[in-house]
PDB file of N, CA and C in Angstrom:
ATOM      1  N   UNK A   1       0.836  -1.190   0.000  1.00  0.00           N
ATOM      2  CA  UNK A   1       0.000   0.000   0.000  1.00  0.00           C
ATOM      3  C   UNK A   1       0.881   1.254   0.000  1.00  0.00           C
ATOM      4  N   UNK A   2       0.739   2.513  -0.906  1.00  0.00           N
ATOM      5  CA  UNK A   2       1.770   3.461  -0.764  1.00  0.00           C
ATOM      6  C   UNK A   2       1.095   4.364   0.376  1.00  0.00           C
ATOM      7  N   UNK A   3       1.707   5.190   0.973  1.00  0.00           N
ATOM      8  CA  UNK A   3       1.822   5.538   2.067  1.00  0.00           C
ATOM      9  C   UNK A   3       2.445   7.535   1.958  1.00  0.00           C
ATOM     10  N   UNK A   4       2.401   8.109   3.050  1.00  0.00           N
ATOM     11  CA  UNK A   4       2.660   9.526   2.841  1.00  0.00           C
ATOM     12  C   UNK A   4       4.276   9.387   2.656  1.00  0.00           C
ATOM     13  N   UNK A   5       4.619  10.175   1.898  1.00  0.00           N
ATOM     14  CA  UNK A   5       5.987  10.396   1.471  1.00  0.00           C
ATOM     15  C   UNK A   5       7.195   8.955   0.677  1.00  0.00           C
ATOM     16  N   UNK A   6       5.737   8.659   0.277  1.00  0.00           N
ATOM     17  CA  UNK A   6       6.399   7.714  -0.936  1.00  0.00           C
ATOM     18  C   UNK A   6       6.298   8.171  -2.262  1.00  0.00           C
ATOM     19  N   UNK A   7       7.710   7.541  -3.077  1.00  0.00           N
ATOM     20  CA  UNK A   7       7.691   8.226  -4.055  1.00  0.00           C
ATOM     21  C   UNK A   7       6.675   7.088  -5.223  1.00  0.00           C
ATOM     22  N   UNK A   8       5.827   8.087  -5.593  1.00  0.00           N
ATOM     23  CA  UNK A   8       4.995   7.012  -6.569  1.00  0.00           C
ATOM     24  C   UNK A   8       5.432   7.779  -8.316  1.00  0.00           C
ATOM     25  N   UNK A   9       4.644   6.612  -9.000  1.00  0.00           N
ATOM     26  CA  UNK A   9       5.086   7.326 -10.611  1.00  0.00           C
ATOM     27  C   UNK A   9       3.682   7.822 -10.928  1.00  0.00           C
ATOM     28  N   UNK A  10       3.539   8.525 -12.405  1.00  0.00           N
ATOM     29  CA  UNK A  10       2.409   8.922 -12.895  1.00  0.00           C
ATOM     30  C   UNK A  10       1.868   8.244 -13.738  1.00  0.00           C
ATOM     31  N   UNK A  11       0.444   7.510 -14.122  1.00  0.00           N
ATOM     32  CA  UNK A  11       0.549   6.974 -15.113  1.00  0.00           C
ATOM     33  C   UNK A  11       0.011   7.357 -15.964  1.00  0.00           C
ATOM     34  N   UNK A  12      -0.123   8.494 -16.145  1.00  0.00           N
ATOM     35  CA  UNK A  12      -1.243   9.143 -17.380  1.00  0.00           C
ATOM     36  C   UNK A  12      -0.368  10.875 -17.622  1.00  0.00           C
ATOM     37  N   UNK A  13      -0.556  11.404 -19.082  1.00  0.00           N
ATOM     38  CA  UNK A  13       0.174  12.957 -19.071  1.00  0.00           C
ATOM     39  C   UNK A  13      -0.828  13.470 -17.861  1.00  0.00           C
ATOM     40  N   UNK A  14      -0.122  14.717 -17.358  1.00  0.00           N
ATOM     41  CA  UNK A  14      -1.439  15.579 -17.312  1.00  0.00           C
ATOM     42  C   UNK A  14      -0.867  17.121 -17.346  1.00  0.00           C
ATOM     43  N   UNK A  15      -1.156  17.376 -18.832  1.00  0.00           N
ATOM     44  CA  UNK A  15      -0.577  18.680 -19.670  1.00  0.00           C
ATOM     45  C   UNK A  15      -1.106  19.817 -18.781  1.00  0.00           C
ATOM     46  N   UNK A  16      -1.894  20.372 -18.167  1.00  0.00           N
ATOM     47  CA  UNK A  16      -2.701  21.267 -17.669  1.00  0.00           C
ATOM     48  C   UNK A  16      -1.381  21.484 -16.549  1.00  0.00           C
ATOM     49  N   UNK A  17      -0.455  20.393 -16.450  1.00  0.00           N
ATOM     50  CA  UNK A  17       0.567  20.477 -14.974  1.00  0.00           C
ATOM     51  C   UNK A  17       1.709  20.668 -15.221  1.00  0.00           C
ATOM     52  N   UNK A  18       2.282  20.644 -16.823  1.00  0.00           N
ATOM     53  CA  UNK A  18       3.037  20.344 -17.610  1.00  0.00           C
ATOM     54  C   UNK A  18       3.609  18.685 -16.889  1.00  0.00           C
ATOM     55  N   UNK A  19       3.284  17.821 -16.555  1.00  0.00           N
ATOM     56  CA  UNK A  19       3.259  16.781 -16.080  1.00  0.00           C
ATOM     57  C   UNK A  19       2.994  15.449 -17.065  1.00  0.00           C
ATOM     58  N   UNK A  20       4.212  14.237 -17.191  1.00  0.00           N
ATOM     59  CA  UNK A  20       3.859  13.332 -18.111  1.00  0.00           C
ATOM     60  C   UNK A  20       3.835  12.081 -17.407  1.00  0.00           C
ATOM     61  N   UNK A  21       3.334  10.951 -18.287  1.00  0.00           N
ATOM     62  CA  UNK A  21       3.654   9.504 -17.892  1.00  0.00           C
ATOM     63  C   UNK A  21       5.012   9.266 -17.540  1.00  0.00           C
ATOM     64  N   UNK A  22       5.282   8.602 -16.279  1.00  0.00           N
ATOM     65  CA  UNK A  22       6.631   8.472 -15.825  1.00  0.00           C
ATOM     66  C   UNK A  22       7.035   9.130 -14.639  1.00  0.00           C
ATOM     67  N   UNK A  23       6.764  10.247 -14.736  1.00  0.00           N
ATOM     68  CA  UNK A  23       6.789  11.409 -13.913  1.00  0.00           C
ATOM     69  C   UNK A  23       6.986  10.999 -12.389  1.00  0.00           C
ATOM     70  N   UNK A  24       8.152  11.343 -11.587  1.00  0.00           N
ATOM     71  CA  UNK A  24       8.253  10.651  -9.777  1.00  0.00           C
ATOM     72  C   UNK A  24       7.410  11.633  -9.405  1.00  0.00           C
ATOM     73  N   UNK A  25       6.244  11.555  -8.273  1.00  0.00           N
ATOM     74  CA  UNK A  25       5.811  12.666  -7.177  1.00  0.00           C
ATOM     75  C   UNK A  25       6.103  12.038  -5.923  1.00  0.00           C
ATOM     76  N   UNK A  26       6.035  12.793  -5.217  1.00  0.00           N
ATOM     77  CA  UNK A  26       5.912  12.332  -3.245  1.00  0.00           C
ATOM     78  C   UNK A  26       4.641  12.502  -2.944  1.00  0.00           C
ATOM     79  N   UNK A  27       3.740  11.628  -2.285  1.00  0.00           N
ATOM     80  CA  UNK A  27       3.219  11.580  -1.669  1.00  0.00           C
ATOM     81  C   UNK A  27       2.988  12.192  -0.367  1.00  0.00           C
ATOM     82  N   UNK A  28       1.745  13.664  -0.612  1.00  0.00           N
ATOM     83  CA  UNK A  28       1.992  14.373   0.705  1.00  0.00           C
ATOM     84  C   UNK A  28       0.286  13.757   1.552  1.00  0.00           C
ATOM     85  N   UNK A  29      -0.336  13.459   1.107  1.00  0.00           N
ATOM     86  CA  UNK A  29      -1.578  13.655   1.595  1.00  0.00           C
ATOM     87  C   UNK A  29      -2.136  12.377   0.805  1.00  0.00           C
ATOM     88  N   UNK A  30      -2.966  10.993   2.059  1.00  0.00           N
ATOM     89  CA  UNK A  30      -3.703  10.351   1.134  1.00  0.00           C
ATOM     90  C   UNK A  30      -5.195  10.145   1.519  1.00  0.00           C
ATOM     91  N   UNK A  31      -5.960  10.257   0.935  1.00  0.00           N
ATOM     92  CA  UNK A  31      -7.197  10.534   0.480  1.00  0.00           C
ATOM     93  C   UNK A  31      -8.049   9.083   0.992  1.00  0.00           C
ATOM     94  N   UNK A  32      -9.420   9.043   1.699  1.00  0.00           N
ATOM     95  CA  UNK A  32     -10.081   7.979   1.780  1.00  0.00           C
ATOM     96  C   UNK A  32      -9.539   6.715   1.884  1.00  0.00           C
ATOM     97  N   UNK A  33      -8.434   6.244   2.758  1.00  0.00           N
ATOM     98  CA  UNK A  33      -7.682   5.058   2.930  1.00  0.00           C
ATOM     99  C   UNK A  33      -7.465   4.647   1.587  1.00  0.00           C
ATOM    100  N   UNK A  34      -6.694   5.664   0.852  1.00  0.00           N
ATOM    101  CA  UNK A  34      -6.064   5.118  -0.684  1.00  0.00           C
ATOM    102  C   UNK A  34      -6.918   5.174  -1.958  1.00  0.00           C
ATOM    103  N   UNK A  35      -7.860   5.603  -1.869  1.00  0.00           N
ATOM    104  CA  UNK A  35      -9.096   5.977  -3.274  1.00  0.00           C
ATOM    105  C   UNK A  35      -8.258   7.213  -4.061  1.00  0.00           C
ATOM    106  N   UNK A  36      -7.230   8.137  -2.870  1.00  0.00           N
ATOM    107  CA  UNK A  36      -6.853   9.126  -3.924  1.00  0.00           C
ATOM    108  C   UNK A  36      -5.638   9.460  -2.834  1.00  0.00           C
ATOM    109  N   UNK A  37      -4.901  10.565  -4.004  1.00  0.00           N
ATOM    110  CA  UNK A  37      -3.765  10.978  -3.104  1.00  0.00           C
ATOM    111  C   UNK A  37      -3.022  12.362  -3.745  1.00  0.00           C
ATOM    112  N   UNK A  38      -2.655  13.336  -2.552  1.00  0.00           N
ATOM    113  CA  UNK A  38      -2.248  14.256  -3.258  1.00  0.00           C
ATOM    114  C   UNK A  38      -0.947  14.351  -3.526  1.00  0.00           C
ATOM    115  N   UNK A  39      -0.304  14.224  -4.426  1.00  0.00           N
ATOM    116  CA  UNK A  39       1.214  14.167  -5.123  1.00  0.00           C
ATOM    117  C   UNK A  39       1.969  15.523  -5.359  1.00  0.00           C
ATOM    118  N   UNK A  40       2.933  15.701  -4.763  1.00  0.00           N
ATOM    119  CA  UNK A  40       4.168  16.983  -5.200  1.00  0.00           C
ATOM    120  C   UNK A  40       4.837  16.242  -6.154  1.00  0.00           C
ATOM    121  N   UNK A  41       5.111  17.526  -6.701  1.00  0.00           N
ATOM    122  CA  UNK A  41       5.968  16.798  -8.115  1.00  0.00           C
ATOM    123  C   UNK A  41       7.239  18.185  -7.905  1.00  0.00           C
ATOM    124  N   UNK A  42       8.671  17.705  -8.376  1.00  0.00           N
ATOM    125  CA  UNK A  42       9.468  18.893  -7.976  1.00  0.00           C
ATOM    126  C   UNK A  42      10.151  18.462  -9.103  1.00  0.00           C
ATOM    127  N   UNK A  43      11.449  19.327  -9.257  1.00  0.00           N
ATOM    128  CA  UNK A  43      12.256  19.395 -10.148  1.00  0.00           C
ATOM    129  C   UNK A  43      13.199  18.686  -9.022  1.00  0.00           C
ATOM    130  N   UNK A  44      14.689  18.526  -9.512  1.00  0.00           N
ATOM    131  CA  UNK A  44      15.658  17.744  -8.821  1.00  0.00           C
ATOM    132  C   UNK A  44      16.635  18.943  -7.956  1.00  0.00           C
ATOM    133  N   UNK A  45      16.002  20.319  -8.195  1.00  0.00           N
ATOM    134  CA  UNK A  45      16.723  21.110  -7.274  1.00  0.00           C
ATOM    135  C   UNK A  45      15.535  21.811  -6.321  1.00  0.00           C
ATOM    136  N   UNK A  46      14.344  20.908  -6.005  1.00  0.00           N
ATOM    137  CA  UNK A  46      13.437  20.725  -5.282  1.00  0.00           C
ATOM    138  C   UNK A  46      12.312  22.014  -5.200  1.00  0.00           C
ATOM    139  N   UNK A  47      12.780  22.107  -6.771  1.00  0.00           N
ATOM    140  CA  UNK A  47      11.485  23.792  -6.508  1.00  0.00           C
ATOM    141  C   UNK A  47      10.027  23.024  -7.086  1.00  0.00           C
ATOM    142  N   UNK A  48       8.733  23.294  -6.407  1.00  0.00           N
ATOM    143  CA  UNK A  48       7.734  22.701  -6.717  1.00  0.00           C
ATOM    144  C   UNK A  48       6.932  22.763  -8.015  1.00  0.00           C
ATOM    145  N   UNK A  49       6.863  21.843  -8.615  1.00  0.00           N
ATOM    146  CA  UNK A  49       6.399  21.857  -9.879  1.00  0.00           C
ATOM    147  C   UNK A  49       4.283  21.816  -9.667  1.00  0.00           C
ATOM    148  N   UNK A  50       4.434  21.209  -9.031  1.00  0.00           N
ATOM    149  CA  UNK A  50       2.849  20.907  -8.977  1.00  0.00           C
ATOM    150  C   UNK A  50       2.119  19.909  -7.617  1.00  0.00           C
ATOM    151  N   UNK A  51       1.573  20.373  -7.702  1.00  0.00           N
ATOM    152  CA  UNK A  51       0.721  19.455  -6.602  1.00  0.00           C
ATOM    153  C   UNK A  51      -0.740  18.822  -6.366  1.00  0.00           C
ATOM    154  N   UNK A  52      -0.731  17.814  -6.590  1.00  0.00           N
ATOM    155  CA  UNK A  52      -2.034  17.427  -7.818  1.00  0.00           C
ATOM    156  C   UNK A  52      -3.088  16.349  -6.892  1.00  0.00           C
ATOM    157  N   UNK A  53      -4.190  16.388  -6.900  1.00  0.00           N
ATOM    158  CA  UNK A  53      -5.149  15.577  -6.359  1.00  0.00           C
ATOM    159  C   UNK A  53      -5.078  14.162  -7.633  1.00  0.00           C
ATOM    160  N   UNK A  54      -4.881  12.934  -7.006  1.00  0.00           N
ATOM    161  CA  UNK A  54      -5.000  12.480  -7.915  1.00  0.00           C
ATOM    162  C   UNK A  54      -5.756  11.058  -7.739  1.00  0.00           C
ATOM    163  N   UNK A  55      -6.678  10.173  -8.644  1.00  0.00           N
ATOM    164  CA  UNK A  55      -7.213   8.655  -8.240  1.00  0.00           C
ATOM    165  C   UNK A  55      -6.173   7.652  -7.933  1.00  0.00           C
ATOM    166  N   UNK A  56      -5.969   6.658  -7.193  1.00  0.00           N
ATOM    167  CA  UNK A  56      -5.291   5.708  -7.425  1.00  0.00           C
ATOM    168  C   UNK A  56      -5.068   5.114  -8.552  1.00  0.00           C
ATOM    169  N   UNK A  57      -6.011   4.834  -9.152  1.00  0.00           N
ATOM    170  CA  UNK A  57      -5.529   4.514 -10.691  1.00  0.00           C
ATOM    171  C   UNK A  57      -4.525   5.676 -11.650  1.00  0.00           C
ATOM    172  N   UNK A  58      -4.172   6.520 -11.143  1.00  0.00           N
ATOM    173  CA  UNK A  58      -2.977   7.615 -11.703  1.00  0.00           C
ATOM    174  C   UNK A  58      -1.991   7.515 -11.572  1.00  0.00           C
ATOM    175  N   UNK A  59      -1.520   6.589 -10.347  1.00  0.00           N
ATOM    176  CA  UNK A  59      -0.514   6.660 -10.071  1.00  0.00           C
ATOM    177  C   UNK A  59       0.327   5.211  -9.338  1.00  0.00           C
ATOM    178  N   UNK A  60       1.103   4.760  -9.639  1.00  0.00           N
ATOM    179  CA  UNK A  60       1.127   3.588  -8.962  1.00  0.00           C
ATOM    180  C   UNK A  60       2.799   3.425  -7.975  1.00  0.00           C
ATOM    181  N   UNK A  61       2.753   2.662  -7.257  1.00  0.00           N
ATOM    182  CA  UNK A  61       4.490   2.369  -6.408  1.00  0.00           C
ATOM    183  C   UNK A  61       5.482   2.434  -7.063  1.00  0.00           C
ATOM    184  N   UNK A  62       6.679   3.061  -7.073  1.00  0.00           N
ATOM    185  CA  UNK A  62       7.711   2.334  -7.519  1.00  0.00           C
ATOM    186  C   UNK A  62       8.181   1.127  -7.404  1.00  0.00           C
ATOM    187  N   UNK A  63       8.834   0.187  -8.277  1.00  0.00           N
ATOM    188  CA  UNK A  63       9.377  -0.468  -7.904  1.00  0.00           C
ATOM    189  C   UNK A  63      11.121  -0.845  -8.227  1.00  0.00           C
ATOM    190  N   UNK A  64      11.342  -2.285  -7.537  1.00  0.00           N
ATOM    191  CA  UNK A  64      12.535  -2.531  -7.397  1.00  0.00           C
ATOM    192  C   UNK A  64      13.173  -2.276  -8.816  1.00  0.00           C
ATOM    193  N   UNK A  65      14.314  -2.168  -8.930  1.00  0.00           N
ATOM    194  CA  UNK A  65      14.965  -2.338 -10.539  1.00  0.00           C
ATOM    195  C   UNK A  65      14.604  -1.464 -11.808  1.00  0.00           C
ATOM    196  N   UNK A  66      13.747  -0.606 -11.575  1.00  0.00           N
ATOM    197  CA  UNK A  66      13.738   0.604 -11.854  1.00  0.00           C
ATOM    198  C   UNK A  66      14.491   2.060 -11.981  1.00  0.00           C
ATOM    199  N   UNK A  67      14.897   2.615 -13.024  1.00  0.00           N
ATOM    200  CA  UNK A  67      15.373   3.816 -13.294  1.00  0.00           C
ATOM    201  C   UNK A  67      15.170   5.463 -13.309  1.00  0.00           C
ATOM    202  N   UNK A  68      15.168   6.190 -13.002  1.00  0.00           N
ATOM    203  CA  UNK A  68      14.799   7.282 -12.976  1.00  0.00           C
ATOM    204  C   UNK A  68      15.407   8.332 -14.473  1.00  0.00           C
ATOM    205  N   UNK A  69      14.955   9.029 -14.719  1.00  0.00           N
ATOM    206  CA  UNK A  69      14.945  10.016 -16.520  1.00  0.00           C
ATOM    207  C   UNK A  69      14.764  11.183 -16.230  1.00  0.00           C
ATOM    208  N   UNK A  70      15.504  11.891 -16.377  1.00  0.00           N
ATOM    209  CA  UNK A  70      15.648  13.300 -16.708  1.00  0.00           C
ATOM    210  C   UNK A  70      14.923  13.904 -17.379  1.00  0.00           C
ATOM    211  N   UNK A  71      14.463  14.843 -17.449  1.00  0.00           N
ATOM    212  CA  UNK A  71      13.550  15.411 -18.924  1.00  0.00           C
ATOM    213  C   UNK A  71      13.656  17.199 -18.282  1.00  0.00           C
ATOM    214  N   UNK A  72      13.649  17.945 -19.151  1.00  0.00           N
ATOM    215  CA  UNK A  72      13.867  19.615 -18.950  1.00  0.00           C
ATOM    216  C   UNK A  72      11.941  19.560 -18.999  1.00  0.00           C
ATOM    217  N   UNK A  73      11.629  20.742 -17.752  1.00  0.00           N
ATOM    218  CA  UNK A  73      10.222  21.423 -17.987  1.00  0.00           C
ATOM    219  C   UNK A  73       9.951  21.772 -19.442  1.00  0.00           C
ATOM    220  N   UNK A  74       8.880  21.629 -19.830  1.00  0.00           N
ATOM    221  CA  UNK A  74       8.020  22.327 -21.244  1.00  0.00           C
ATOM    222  C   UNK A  74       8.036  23.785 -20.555  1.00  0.00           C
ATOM    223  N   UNK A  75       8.645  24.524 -20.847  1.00  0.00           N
ATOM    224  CA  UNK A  75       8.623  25.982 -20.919  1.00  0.00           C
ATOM    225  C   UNK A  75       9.764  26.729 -19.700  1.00  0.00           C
ATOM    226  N   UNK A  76      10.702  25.842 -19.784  1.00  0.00           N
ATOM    227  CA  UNK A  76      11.633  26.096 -18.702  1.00  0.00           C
ATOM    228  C   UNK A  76      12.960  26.728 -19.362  1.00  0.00           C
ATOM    229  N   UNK A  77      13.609  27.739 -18.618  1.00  0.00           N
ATOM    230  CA  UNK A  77      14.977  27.798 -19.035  1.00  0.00           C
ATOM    231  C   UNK A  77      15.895  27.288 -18.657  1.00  0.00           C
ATOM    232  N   UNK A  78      17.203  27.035 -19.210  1.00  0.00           N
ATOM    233  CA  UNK A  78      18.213  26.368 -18.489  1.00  0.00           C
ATOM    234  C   UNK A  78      19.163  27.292 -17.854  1.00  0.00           C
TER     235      UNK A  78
END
């Protein structure tokens, strides 16, 4: 069961957040013993990208043996 301050993935875009499939959030807040959960999403120098109400079906655990991907914000400078 994921839990507050786990890192879960995204499984769906959600452009409105500039937010894609793949995407790590933390888990700040969970909703109805797991029906939903609210997710921070940050950049890797921890400035907040978004913070999103989301269904369980959006988002699922990480798991073992898994990699993490880089990607620059849609509308970001370097």
């Amino acid at each position: 069961m994921i839990q507050e301050l786990d890192d879960v993935i995204l499984e769906s875009d959600l452009p409105k957040h500039g937010l894609r499939r793949g995407d790590i959030g933390t888990v700040v807040l969970i909703h109805r013993g797991g029906e939903g959960y609210e997710v921070e999403f940050t950049t890797l120098d921890g400035e907040t990208v978004a913070v999103v109400t989301l269904l369980a079906a959006q988002v699922r655990p990480a798991h073992t043996r898994e990699i993490a991907h880089a990607r620059e914000l849609a509308g970001s400078a370097s």
